[in-house]
PDB file of N, CA and C in Angstrom:
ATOM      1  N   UNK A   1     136.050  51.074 144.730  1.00  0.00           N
ATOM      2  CA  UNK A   1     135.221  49.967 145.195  1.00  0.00           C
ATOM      3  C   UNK A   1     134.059  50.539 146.011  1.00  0.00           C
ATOM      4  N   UNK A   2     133.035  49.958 145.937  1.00  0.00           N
ATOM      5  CA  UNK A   2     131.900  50.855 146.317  1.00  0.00           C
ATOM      6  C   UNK A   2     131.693  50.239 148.232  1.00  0.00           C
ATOM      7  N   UNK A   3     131.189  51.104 149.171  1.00  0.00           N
ATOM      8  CA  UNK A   3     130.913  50.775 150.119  1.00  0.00           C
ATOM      9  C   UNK A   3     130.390  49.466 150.410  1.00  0.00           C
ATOM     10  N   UNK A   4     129.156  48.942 149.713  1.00  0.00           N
ATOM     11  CA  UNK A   4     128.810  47.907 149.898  1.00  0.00           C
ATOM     12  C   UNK A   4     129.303  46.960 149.780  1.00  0.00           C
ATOM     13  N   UNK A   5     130.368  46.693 148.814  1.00  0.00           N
ATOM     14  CA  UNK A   5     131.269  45.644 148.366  1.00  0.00           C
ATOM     15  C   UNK A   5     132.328  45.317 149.413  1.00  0.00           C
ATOM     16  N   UNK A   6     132.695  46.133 149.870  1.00  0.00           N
ATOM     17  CA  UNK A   6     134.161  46.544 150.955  1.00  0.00           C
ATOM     18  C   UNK A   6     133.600  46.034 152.480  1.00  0.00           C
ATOM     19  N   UNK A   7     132.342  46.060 152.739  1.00  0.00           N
ATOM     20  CA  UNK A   7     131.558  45.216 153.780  1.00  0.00           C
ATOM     21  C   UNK A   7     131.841  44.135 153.669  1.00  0.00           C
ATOM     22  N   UNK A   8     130.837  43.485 152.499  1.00  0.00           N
ATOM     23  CA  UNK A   8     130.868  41.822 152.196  1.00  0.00           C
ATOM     24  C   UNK A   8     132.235  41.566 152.336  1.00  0.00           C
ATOM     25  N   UNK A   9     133.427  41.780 151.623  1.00  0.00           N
ATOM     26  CA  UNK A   9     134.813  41.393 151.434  1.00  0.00           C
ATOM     27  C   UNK A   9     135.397  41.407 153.067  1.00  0.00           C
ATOM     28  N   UNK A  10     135.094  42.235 153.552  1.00  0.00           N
ATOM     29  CA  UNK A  10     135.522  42.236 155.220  1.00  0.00           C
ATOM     30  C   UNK A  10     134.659  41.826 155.998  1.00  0.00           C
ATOM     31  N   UNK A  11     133.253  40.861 155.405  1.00  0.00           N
ATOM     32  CA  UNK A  11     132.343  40.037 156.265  1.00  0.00           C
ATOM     33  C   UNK A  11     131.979  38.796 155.852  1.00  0.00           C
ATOM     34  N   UNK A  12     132.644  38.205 154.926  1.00  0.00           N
ATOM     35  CA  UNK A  12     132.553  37.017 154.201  1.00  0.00           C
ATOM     36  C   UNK A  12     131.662  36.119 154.641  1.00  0.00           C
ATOM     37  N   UNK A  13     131.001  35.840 155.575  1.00  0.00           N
ATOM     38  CA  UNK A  13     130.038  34.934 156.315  1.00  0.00           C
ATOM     39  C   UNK A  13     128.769  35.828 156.010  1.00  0.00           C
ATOM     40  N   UNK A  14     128.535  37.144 155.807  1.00  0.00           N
ATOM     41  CA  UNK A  14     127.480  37.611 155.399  1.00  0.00           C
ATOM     42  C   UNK A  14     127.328  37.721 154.225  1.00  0.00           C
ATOM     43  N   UNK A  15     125.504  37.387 154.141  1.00  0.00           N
ATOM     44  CA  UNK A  15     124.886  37.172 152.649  1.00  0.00           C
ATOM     45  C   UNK A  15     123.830  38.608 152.477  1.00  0.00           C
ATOM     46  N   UNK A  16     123.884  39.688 153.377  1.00  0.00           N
ATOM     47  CA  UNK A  16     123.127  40.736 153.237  1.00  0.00           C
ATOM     48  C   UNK A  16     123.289  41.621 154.347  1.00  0.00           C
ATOM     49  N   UNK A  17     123.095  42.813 154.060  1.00  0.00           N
ATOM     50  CA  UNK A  17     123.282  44.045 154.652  1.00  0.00           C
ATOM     51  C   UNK A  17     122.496  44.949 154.427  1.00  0.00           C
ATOM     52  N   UNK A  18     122.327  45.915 155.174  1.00  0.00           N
ATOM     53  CA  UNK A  18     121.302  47.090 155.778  1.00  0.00           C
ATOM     54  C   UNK A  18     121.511  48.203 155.534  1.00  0.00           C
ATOM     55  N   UNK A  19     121.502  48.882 154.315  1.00  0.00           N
ATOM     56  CA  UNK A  19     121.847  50.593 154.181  1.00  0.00           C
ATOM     57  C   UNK A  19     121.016  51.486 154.419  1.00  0.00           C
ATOM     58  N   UNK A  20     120.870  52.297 155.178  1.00  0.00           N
ATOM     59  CA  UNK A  20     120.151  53.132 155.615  1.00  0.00           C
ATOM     60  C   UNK A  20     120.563  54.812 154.624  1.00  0.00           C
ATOM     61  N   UNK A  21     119.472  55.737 154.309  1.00  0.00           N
ATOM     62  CA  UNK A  21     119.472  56.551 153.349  1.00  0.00           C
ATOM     63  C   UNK A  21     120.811  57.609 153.295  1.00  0.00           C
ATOM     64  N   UNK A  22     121.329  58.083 154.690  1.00  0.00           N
ATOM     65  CA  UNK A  22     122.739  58.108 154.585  1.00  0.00           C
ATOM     66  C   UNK A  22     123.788  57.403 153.790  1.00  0.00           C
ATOM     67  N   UNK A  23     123.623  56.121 154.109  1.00  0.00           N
ATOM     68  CA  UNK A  23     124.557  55.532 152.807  1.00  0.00           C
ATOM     69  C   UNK A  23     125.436  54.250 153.835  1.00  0.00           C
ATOM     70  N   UNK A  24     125.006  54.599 154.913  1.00  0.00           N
ATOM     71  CA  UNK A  24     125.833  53.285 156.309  1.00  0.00           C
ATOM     72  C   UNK A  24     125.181  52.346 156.154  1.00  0.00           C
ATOM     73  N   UNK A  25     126.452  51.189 156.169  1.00  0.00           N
ATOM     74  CA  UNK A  25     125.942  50.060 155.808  1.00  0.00           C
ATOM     75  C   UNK A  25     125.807  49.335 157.413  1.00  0.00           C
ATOM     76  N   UNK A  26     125.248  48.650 158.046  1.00  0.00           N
ATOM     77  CA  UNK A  26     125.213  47.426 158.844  1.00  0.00           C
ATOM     78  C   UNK A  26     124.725  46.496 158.689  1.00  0.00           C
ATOM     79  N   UNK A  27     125.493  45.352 159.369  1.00  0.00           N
ATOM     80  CA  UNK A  27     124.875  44.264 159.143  1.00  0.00           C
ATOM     81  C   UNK A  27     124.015  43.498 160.321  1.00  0.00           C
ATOM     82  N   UNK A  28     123.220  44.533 161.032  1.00  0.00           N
ATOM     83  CA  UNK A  28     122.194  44.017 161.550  1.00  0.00           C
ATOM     84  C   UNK A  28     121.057  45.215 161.101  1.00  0.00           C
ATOM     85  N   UNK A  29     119.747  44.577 160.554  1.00  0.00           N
ATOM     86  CA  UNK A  29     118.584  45.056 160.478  1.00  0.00           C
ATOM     87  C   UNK A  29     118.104  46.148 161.837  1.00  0.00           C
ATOM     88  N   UNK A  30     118.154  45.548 162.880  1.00  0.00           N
ATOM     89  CA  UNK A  30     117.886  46.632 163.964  1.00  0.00           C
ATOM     90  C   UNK A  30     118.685  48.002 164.131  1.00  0.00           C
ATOM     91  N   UNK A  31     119.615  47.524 163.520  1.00  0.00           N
ATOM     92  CA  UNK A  31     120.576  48.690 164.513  1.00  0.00           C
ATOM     93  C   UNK A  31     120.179  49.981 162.920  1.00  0.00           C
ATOM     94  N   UNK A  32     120.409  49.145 161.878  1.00  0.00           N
ATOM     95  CA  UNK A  32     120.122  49.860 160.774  1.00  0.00           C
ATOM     96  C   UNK A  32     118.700  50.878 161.195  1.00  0.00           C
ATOM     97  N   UNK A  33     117.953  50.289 161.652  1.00  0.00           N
ATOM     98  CA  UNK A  33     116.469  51.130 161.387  1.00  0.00           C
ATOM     99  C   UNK A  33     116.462  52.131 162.683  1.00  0.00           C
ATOM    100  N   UNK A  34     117.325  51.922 163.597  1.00  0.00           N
ATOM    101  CA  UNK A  34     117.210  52.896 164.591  1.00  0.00           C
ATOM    102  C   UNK A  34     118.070  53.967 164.309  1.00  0.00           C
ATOM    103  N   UNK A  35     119.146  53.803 163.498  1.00  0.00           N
ATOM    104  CA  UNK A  35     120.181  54.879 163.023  1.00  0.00           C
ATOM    105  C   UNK A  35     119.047  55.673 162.270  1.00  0.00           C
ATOM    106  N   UNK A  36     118.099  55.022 161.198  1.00  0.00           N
ATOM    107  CA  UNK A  36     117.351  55.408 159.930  1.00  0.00           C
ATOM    108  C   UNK A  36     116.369  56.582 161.100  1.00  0.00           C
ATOM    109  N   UNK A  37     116.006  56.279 161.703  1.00  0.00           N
ATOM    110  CA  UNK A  37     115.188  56.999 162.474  1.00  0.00           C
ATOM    111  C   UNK A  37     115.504  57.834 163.360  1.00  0.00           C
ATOM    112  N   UNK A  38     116.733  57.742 163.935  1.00  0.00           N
ATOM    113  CA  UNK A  38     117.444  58.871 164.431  1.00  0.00           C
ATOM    114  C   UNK A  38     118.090  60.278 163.518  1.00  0.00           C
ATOM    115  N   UNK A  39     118.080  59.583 162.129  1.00  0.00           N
ATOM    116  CA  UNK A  39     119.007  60.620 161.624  1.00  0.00           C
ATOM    117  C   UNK A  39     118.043  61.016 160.218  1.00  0.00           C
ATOM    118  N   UNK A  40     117.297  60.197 159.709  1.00  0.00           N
ATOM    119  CA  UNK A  40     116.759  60.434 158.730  1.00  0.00           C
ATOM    120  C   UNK A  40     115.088  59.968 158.542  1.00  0.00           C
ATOM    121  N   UNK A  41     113.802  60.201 159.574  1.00  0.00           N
ATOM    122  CA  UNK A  41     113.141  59.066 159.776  1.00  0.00           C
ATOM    123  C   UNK A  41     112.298  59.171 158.649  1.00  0.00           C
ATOM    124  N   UNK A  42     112.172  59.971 157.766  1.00  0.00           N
ATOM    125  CA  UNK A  42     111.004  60.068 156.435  1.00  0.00           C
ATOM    126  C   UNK A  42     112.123  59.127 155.654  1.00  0.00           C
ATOM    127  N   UNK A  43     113.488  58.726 155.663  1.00  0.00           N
ATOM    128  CA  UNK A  43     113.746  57.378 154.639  1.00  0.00           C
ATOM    129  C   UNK A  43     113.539  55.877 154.791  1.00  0.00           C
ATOM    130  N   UNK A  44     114.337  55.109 154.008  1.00  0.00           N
ATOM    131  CA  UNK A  44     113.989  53.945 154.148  1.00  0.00           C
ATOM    132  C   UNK A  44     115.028  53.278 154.222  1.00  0.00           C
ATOM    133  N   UNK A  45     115.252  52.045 155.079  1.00  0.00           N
ATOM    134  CA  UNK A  45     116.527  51.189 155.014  1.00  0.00           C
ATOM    135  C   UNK A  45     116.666  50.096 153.840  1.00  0.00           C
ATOM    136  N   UNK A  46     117.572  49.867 152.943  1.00  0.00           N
ATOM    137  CA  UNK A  46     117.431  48.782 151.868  1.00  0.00           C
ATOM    138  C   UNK A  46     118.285  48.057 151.844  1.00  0.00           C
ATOM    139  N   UNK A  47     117.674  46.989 151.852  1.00  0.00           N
ATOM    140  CA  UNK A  47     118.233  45.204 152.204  1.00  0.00           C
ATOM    141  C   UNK A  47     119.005  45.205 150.993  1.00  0.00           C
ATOM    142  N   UNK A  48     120.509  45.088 151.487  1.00  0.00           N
ATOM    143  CA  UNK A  48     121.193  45.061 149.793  1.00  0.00           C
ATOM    144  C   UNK A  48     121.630  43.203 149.958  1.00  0.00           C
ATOM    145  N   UNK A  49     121.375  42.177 148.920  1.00  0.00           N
ATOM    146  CA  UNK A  49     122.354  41.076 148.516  1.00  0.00           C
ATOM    147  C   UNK A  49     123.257  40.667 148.772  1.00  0.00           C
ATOM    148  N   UNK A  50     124.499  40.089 148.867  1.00  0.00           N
ATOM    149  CA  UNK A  50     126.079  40.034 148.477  1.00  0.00           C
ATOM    150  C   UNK A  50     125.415  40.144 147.010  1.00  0.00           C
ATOM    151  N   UNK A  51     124.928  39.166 146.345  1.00  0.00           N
ATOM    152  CA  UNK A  51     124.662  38.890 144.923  1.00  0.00           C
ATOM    153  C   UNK A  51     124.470  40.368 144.232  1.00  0.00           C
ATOM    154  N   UNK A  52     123.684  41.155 144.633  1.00  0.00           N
ATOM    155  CA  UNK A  52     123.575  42.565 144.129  1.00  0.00           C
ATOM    156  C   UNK A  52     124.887  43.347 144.327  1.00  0.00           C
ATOM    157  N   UNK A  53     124.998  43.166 145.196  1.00  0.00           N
ATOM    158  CA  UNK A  53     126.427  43.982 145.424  1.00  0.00           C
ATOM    159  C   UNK A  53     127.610  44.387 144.242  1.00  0.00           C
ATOM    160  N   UNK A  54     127.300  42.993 143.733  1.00  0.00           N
ATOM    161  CA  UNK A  54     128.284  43.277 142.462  1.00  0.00           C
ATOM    162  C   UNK A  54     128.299  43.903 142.028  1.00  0.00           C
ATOM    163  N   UNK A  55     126.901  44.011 141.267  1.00  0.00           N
ATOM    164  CA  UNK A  55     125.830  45.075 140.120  1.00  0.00           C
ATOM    165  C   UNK A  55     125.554  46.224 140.344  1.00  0.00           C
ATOM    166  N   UNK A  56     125.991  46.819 141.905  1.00  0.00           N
ATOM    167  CA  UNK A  56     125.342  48.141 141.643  1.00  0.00           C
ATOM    168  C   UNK A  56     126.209  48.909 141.734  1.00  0.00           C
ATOM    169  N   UNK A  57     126.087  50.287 141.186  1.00  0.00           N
ATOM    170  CA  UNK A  57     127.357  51.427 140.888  1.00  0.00           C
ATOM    171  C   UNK A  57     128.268  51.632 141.890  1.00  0.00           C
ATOM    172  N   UNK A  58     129.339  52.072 141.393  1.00  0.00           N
ATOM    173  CA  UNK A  58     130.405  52.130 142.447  1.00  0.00           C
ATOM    174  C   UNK A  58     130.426  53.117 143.869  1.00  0.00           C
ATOM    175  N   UNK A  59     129.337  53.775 143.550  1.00  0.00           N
ATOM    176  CA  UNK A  59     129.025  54.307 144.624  1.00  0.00           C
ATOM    177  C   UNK A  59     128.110  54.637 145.616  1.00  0.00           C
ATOM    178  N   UNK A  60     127.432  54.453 146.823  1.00  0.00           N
ATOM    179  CA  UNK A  60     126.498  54.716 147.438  1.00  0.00           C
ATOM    180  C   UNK A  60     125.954  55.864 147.192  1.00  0.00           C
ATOM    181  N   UNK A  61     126.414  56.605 147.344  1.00  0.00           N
ATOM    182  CA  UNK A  61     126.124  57.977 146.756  1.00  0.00           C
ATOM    183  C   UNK A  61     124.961  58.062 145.463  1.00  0.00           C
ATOM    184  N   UNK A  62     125.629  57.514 144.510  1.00  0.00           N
ATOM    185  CA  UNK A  62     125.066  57.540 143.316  1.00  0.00           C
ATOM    186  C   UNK A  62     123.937  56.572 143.357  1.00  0.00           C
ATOM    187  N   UNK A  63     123.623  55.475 144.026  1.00  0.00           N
ATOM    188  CA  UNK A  63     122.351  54.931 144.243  1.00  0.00           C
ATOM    189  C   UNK A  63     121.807  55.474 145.101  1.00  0.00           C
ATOM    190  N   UNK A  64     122.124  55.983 145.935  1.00  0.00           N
ATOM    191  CA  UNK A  64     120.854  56.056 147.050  1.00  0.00           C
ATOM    192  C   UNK A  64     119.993  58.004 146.318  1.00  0.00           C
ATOM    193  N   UNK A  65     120.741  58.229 145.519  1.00  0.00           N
ATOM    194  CA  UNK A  65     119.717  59.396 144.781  1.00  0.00           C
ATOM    195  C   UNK A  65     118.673  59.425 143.958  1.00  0.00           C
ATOM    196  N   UNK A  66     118.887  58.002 143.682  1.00  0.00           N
ATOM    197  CA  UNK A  66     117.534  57.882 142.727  1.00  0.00           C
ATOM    198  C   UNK A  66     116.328  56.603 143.628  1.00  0.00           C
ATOM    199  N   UNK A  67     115.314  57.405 143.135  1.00  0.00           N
ATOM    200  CA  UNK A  67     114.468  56.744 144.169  1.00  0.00           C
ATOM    201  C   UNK A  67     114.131  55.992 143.760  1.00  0.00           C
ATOM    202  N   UNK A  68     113.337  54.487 143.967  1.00  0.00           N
ATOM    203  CA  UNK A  68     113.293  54.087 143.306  1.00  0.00           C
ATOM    204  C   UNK A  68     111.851  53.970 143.197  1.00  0.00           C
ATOM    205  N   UNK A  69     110.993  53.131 142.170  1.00  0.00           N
ATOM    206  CA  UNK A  69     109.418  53.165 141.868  1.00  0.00           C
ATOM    207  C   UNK A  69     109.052  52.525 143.161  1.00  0.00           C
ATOM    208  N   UNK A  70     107.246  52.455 142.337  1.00  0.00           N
ATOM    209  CA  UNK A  70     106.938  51.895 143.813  1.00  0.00           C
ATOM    210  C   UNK A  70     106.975  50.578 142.966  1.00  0.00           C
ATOM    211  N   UNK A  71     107.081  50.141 142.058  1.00  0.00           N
ATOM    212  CA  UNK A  71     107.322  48.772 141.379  1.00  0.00           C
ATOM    213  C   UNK A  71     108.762  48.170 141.639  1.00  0.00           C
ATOM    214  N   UNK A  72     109.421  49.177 142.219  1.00  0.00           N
ATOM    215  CA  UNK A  72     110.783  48.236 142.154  1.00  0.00           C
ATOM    216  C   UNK A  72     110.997  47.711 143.374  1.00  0.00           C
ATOM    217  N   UNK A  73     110.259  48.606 144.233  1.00  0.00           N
ATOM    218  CA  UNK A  73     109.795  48.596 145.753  1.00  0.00           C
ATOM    219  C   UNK A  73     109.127  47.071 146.249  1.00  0.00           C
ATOM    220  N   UNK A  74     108.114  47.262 145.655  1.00  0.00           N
ATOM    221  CA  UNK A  74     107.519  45.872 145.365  1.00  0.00           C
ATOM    222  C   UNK A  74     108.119  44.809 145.231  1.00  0.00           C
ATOM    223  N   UNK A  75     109.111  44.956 144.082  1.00  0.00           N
ATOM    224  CA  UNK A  75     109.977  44.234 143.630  1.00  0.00           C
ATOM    225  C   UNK A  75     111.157  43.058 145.182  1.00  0.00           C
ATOM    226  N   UNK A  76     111.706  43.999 145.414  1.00  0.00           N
ATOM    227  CA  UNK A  76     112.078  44.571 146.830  1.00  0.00           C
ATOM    228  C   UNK A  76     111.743  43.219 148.264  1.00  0.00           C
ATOM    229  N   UNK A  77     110.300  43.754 148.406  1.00  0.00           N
ATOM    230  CA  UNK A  77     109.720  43.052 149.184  1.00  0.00           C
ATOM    231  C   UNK A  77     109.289  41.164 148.424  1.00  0.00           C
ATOM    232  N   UNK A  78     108.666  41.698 147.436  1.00  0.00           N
ATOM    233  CA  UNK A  78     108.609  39.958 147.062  1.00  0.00           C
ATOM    234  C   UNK A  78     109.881  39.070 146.919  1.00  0.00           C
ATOM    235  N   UNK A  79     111.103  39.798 146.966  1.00  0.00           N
ATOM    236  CA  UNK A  79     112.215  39.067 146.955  1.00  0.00           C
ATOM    237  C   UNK A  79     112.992  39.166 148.686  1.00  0.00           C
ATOM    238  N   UNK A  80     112.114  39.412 149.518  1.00  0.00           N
ATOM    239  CA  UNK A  80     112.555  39.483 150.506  1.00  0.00           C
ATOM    240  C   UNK A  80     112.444  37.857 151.455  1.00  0.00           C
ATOM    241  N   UNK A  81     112.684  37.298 152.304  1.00  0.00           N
ATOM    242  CA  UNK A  81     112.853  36.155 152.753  1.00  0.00           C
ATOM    243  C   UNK A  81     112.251  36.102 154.452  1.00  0.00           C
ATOM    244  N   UNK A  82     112.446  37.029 155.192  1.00  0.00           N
ATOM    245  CA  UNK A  82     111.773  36.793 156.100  1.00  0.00           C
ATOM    246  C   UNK A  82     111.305  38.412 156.376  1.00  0.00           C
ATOM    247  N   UNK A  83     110.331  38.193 157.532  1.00  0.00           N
ATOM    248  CA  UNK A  83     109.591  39.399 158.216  1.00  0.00           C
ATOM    249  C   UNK A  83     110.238  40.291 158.635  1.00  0.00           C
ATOM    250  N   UNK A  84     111.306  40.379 159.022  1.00  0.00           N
ATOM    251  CA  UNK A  84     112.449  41.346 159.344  1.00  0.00           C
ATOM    252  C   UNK A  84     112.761  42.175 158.383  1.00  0.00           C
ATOM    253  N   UNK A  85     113.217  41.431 157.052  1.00  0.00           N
ATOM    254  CA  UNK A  85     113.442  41.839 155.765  1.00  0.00           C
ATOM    255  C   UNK A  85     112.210  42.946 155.032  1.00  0.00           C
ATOM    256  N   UNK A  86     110.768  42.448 155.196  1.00  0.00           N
ATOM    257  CA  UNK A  86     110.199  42.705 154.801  1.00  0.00           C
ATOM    258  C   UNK A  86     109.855  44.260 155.640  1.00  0.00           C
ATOM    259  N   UNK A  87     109.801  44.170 156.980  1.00  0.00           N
ATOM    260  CA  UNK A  87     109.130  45.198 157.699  1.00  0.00           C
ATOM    261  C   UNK A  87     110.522  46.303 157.549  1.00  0.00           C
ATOM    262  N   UNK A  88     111.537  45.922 157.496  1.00  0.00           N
ATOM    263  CA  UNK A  88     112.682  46.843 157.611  1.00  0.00           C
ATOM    264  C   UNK A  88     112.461  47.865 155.826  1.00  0.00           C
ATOM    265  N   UNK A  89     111.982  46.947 154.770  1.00  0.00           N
ATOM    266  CA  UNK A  89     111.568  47.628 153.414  1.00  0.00           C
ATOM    267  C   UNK A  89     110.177  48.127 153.583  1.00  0.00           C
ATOM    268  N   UNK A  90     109.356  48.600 154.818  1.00  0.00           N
ATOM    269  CA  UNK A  90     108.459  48.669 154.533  1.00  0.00           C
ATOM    270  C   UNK A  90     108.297  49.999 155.696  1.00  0.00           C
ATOM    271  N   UNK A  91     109.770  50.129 156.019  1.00  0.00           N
ATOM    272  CA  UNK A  91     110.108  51.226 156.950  1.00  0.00           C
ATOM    273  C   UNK A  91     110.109  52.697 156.948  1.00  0.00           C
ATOM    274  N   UNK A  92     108.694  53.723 157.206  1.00  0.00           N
ATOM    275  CA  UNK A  92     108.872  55.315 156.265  1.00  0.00           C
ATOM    276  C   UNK A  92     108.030  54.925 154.863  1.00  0.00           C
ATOM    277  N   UNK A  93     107.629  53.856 154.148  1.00  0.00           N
ATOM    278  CA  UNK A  93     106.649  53.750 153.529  1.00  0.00           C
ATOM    279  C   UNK A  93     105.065  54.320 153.329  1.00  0.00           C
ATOM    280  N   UNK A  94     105.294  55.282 152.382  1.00  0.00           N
ATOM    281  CA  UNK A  94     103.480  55.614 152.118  1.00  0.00           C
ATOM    282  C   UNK A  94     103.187  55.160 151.492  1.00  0.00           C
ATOM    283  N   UNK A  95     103.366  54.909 149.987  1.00  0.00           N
ATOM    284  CA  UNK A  95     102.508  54.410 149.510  1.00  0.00           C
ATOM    285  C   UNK A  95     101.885  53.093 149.607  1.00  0.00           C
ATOM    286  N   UNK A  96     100.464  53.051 149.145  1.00  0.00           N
ATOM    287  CA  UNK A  96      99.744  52.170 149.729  1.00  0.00           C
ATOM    288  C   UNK A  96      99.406  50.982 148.855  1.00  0.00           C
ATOM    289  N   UNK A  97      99.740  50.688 147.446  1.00  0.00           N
ATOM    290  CA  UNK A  97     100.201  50.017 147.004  1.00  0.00           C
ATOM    291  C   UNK A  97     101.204  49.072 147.519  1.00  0.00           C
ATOM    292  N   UNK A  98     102.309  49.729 147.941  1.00  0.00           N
ATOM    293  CA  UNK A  98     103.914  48.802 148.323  1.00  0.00           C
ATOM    294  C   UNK A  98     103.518  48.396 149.812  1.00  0.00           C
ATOM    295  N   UNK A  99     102.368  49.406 150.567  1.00  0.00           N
ATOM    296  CA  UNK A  99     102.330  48.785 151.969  1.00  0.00           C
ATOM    297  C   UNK A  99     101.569  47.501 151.978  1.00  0.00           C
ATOM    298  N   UNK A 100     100.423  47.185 151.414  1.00  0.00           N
ATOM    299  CA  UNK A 100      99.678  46.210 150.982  1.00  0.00           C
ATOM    300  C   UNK A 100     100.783  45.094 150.190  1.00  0.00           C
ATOM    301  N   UNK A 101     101.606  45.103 149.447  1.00  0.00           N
ATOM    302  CA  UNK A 101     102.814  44.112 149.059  1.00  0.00           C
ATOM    303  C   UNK A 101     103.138  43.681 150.124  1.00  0.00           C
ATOM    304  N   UNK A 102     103.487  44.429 151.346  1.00  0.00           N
ATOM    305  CA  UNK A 102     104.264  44.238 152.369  1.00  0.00           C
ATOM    306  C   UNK A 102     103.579  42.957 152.953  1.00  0.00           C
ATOM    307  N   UNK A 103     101.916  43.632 153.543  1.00  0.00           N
ATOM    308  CA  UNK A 103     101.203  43.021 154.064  1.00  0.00           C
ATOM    309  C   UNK A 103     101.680  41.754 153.572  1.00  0.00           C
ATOM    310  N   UNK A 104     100.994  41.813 152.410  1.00  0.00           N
ATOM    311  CA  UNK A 104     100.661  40.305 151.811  1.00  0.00           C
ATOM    312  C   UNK A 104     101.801  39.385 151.652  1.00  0.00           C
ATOM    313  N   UNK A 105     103.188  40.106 151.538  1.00  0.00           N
ATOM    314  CA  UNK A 105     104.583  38.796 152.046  1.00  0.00           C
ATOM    315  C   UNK A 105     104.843  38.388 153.249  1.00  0.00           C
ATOM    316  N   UNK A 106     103.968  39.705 154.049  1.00  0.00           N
ATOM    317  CA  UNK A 106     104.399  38.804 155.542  1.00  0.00           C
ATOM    318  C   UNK A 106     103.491  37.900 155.744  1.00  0.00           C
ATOM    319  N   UNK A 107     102.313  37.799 155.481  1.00  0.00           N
ATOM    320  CA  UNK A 107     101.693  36.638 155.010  1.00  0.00           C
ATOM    321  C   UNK A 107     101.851  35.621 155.085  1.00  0.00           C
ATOM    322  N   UNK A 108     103.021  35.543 153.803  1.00  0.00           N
ATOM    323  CA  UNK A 108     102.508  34.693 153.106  1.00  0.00           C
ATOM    324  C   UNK A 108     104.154  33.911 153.666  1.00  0.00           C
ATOM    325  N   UNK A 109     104.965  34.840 154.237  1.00  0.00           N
ATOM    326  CA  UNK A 109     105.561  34.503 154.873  1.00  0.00           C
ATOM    327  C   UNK A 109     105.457  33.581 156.250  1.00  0.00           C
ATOM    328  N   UNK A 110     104.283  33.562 156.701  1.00  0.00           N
ATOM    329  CA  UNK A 110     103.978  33.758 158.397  1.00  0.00           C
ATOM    330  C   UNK A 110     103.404  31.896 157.943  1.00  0.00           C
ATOM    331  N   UNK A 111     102.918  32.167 156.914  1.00  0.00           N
ATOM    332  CA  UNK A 111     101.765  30.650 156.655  1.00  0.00           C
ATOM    333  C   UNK A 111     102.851  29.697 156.315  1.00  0.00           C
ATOM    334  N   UNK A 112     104.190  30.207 155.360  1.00  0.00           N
ATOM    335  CA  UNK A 112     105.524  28.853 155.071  1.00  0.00           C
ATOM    336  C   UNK A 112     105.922  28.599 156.386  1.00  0.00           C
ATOM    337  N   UNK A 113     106.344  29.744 156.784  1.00  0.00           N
ATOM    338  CA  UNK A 113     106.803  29.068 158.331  1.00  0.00           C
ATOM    339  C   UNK A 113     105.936  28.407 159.727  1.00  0.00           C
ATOM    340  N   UNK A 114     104.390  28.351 159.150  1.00  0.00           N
ATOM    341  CA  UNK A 114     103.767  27.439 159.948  1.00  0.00           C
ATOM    342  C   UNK A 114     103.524  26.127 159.780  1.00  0.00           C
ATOM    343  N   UNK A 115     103.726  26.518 157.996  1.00  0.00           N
ATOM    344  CA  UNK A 115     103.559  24.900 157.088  1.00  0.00           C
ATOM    345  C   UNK A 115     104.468  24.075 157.158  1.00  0.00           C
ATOM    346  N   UNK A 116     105.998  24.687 157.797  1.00  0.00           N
ATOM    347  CA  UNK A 116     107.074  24.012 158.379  1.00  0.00           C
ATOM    348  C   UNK A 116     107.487  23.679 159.100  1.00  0.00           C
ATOM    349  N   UNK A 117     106.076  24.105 160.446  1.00  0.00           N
ATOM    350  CA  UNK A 117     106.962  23.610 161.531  1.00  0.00           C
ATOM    351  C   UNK A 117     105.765  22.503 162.063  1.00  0.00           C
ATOM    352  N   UNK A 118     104.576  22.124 160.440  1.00  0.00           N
ATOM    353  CA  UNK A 118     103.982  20.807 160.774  1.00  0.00           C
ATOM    354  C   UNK A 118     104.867  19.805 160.467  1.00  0.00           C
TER     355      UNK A 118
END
């Protein structure tokens, strides 16, 4: 059973979690990015699903070796939900393509949650 899965199952109230390039999962965004930066700061922390969780290989290990594009990256961030989400995928980021994605979800993020609290 892969790390990520063995979280959710022993956190059932959580819908997402924080792996940092080591392969540790938490389920708070902060604590994730300060580990990421203490121990590894040229990586990146990635917002995993429960829903993904299913789908991805049985092992941390074996995902966190392949890197992924900067399209999937992208990918990534436009499916991200709030600014936390987004800045935590946008953490150790060069390229300038995926940083400009970033930009533009927090955005576009920043304008729903003003349009909601007319």
């Amino acid at each position: 059973m892969s790390k990520h899965k063995e979280v959710f199952e022993a956190n059932p109230n959580v819908n997402q979690i924080y792996v940092t390039t080591d392969g540790v999962p938490f389920l708070d965004g902060h604590r994730a990015k300060l580990h990421q930066r203490s121990t590894h700061p040229e990586g990146r922390v990635e917002v995993v699903h429960k829903v993904e969780a299913t789908s991805l290989a049985e092992s941390v290990e074996a995902t966190s070796e392949v890197k992924k594009t900067a399209e999937a990256r992208i990918a990534d961030i436009n499916a991200a939900t709030t600014v936390e989400e987004v800045d935590i995928l946008l953490n150790g980021e060069k390229a300038k393509t995926v940083i400009a994605a970033g930009e533009a979800k927090i955005e576009e993020i920043n304008k729903k949650d003003k349009e909601d609290k007319k």
